[in-house]
Protein backbone atom coordinates (compact mmCIF):
# COMPACT_ATOMS: atom_id res chain seq x y z
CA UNK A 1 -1.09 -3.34 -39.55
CA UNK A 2 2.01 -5.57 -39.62
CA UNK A 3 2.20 -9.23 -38.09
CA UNK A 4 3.59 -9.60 -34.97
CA UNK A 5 4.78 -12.68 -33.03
CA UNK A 6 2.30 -14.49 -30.81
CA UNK A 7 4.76 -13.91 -27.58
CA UNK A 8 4.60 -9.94 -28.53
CA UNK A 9 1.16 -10.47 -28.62
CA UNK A 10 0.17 -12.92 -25.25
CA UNK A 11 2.62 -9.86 -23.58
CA UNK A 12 0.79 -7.17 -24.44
CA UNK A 13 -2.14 -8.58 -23.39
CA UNK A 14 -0.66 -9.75 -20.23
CA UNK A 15 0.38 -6.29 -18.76
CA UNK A 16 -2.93 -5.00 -20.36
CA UNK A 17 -4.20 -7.37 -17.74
CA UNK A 18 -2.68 -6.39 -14.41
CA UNK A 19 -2.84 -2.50 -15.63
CA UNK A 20 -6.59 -3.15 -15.29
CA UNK A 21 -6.48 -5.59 -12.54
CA UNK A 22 -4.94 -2.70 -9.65
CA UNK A 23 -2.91 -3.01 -7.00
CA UNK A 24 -3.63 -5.69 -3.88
CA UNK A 25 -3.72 -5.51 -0.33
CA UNK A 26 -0.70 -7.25 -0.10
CA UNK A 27 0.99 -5.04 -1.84
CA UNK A 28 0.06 -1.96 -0.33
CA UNK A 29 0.97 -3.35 2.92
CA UNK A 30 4.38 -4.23 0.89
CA UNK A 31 4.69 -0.78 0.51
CA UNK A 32 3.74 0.27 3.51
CA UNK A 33 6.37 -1.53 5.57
CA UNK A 34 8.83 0.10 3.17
CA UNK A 35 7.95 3.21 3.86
CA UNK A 36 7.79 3.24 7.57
CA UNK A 37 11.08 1.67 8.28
CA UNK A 38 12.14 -1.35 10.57
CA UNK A 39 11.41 -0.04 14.10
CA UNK A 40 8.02 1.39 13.19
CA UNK A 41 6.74 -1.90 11.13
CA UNK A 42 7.11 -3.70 14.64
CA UNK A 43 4.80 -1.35 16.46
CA UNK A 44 1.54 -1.94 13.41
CA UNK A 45 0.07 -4.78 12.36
CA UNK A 46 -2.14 -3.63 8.96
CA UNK A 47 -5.55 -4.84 9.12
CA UNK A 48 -7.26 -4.15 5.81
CA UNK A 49 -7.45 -1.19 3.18
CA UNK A 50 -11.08 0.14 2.89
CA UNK A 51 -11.71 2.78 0.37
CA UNK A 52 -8.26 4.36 -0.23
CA UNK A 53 -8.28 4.39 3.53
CA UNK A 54 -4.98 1.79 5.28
CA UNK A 55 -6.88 0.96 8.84
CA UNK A 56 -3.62 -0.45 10.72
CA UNK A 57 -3.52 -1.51 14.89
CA UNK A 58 -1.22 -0.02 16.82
CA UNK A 59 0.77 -1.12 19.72
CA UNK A 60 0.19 2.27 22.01
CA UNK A 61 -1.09 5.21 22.05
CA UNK A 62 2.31 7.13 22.14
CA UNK A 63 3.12 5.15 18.88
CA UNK A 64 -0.49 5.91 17.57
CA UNK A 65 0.13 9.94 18.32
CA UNK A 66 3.40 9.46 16.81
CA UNK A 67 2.03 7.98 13.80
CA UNK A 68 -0.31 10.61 13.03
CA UNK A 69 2.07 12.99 12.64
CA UNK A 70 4.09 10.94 9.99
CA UNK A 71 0.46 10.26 8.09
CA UNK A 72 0.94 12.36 5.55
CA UNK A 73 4.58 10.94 4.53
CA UNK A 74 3.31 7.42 4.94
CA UNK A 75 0.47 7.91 2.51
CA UNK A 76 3.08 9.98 -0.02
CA UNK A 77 5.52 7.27 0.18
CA UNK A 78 2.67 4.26 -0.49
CA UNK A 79 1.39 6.15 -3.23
CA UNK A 80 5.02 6.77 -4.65
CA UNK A 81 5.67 2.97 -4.34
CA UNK A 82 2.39 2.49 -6.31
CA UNK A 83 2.93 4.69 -8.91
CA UNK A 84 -0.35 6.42 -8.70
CA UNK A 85 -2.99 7.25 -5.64
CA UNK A 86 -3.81 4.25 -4.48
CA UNK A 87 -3.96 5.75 -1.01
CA UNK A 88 -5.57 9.11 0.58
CA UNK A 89 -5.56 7.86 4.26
CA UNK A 90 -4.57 6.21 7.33
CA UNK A 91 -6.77 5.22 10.04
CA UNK A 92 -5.39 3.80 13.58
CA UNK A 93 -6.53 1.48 16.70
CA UNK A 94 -4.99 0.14 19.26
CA UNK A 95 -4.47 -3.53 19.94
CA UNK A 96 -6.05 -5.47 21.78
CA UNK A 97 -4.22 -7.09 24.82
């Protein structure tokens, strides 16, 4: 085994690091506002991310019938951004008024 720098080294280690660490909450949601564009992202408000599962609150039930039919491509696109499955569904609620 040749020597290698200690930067090389701490680097390695480093992406070794958040490889194992996973993806956050915040960044799924990141990804998530991506995905579903600027007039959607003002009708959800994400909540949490439970088991693969995004649990968002909707604004109204029209949005929340309209959303279920983009599911599917939402959960695609997430992964996409992710780079792996990080995803496999989307649950919805209404808000509260």
């Amino acid at each position: 085994m040749e020597p290698r720098r200690l930067n090389d080294l701490i680097s390695d280690v480093l992406k070794d690091v958040e490889k194992r660490k996973g993806i956050g909450e915040e960044e799924i949601f990141r990804f998530l506002k991506v995905c579903v564009g600027n007039i959607i992202k003002k009708e959800i408000t994400p909540v949490r991310v439970d088991r693969k599962t995004i649990i968002l609150s909707v604004s109204s039930p029209a949005w929340m019938n309209e959303l279920s039919f983009l599911k599917g491509k939402i959960v695609k696109c997430v992964n996409k951004k992710a780079g792996k499955e990080i995803i496999k569904d989307i649950r919805f609620f209404l808000q509260r008024r």
